[in-house]
C-alpha atoms as a PDB file:
ATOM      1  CA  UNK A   1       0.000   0.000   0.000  1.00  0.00           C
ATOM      2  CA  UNK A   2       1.155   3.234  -0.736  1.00  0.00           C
ATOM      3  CA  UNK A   3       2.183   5.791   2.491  1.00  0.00           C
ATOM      4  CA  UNK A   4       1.972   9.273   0.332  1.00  0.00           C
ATOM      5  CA  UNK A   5      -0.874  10.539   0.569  1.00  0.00           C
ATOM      6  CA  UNK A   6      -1.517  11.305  -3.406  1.00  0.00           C
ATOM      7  CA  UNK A   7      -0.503   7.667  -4.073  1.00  0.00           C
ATOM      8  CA  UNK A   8      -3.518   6.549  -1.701  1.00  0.00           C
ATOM      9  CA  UNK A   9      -5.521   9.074  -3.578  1.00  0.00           C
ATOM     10  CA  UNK A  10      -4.312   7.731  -7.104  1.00  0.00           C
ATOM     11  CA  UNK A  11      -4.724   4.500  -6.323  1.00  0.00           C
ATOM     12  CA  UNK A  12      -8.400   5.335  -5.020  1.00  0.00           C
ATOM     13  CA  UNK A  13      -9.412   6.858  -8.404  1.00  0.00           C
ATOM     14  CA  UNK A  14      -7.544   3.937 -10.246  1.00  0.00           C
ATOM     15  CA  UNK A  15     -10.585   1.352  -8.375  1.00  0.00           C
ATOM     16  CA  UNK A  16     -12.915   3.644  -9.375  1.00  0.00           C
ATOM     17  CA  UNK A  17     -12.108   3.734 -12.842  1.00  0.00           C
ATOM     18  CA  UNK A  18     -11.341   0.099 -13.460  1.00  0.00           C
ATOM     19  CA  UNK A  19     -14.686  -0.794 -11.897  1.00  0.00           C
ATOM     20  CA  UNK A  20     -16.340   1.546 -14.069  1.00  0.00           C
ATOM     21  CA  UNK A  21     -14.375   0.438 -17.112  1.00  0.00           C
ATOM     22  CA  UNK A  22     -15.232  -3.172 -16.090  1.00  0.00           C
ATOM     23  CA  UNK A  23     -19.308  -2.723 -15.940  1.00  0.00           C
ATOM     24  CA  UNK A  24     -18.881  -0.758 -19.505  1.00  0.00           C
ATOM     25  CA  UNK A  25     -17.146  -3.712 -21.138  1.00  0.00           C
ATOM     26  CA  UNK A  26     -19.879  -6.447 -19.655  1.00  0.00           C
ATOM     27  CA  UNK A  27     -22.027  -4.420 -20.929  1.00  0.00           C
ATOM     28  CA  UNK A  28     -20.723  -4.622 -24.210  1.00  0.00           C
ATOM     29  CA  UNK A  29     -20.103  -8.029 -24.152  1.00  0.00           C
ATOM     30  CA  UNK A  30     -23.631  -9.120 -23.512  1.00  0.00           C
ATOM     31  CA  UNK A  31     -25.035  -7.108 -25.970  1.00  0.00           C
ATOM     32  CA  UNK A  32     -23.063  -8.527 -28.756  1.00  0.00           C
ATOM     33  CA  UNK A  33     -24.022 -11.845 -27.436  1.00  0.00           C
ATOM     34  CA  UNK A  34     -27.939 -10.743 -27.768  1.00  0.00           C
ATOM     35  CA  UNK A  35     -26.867  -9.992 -31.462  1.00  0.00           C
ATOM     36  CA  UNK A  36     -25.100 -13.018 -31.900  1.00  0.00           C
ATOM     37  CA  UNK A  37     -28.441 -15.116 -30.046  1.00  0.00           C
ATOM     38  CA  UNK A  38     -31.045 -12.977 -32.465  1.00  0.00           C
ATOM     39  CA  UNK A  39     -28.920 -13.853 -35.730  1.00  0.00           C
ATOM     40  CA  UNK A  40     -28.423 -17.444 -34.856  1.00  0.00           C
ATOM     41  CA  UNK A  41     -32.294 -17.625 -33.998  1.00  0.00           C
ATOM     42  CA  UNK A  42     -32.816 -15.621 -37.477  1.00  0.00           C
ATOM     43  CA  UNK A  43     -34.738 -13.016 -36.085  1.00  0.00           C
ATOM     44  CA  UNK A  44     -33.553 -10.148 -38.571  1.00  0.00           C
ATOM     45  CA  UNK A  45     -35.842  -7.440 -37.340  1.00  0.00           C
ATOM     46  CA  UNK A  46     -34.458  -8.145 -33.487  1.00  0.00           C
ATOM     47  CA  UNK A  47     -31.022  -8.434 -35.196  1.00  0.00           C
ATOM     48  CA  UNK A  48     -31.437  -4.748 -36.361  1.00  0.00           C
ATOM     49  CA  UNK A  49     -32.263  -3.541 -33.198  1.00  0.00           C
ATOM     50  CA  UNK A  50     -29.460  -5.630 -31.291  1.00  0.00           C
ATOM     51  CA  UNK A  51     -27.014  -3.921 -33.625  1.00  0.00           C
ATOM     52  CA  UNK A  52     -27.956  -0.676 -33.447  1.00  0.00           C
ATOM     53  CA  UNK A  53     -27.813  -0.749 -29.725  1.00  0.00           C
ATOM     54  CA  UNK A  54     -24.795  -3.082 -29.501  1.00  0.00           C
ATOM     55  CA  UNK A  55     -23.082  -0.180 -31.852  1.00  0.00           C
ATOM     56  CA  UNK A  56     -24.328   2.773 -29.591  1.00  0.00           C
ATOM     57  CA  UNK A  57     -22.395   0.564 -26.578  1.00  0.00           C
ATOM     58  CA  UNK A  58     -19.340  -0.040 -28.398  1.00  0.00           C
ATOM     59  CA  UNK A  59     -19.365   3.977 -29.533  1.00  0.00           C
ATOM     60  CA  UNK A  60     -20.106   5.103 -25.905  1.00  0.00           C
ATOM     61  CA  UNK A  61     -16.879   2.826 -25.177  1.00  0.00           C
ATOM     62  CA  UNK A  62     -14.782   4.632 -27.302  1.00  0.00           C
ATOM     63  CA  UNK A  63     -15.742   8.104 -26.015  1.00  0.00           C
ATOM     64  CA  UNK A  64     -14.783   6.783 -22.201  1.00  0.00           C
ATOM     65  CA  UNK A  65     -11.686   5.713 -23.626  1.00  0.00           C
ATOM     66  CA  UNK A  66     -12.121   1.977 -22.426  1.00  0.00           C
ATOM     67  CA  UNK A  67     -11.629   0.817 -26.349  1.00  0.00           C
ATOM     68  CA  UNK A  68      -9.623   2.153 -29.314  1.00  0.00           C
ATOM     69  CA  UNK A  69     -11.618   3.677 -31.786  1.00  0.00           C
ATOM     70  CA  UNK A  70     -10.070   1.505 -34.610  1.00  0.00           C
ATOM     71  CA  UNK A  71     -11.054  -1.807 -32.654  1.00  0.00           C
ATOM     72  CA  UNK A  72     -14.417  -0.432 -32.474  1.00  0.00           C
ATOM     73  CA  UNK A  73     -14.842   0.456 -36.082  1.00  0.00           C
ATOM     74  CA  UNK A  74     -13.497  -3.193 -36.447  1.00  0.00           C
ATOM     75  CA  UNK A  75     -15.986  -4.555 -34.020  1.00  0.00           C
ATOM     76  CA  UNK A  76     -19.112  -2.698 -35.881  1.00  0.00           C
ATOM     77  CA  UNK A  77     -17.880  -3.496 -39.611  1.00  0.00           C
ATOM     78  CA  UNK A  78     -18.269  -7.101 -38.867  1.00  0.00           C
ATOM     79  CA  UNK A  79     -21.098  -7.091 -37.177  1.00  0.00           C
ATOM     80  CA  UNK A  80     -22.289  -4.888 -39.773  1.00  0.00           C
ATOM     81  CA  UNK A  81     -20.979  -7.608 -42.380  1.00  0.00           C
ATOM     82  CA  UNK A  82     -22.921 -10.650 -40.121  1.00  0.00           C
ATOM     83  CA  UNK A  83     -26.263  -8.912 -40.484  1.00  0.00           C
ATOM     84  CA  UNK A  84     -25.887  -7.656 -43.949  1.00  0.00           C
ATOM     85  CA  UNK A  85     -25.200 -11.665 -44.812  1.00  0.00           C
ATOM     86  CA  UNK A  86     -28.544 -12.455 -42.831  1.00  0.00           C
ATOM     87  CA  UNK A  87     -30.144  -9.798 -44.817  1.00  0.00           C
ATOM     88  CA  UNK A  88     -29.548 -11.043 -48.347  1.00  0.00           C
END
């Protein structure tokens, strides 16, 4: 443990934000399992809405700085590229 007193303090805020970064990306994770559930089940209008909402989550990530911005345009393009394959 640290003894100076803005250590303590840093390593308070670090908690903080690695518990916040951690409900964020469990978030995410279980929404792109909904879309993976709807597209296996063939559901393409619940599809559709899983995406959109799984790509507002992975956008929200990447303005909280818990993911890259290329690894979430990577992310959406293949989801993107799952559901346009359903769609066809």
């Amino acid at each position: 443990m640290a003894n100076i007193k803005s250590a303590m303090k840093r390593a308070k805020t670090n908690e903080t934000s690695r518990i916040r970064n951690k409900i964020v990306k469990t978030n995410l994770k279980t929404s792109v399992k909904k879309f993976d559930f709807e597209v296996t089940e063939g559901n393409v209008e619940a599809a559709q809405q899983a995406y959109r909402l799984t790509a507002k989550k992975i956008d929200m990530a990447v303005t909280k700085g818990i993911l890259h911005k290329n690894t979430a345009a990577r992310k959406k393009s293949t989801l993107a590229r799952i559901l346009n394959g359903m769609t066809a």
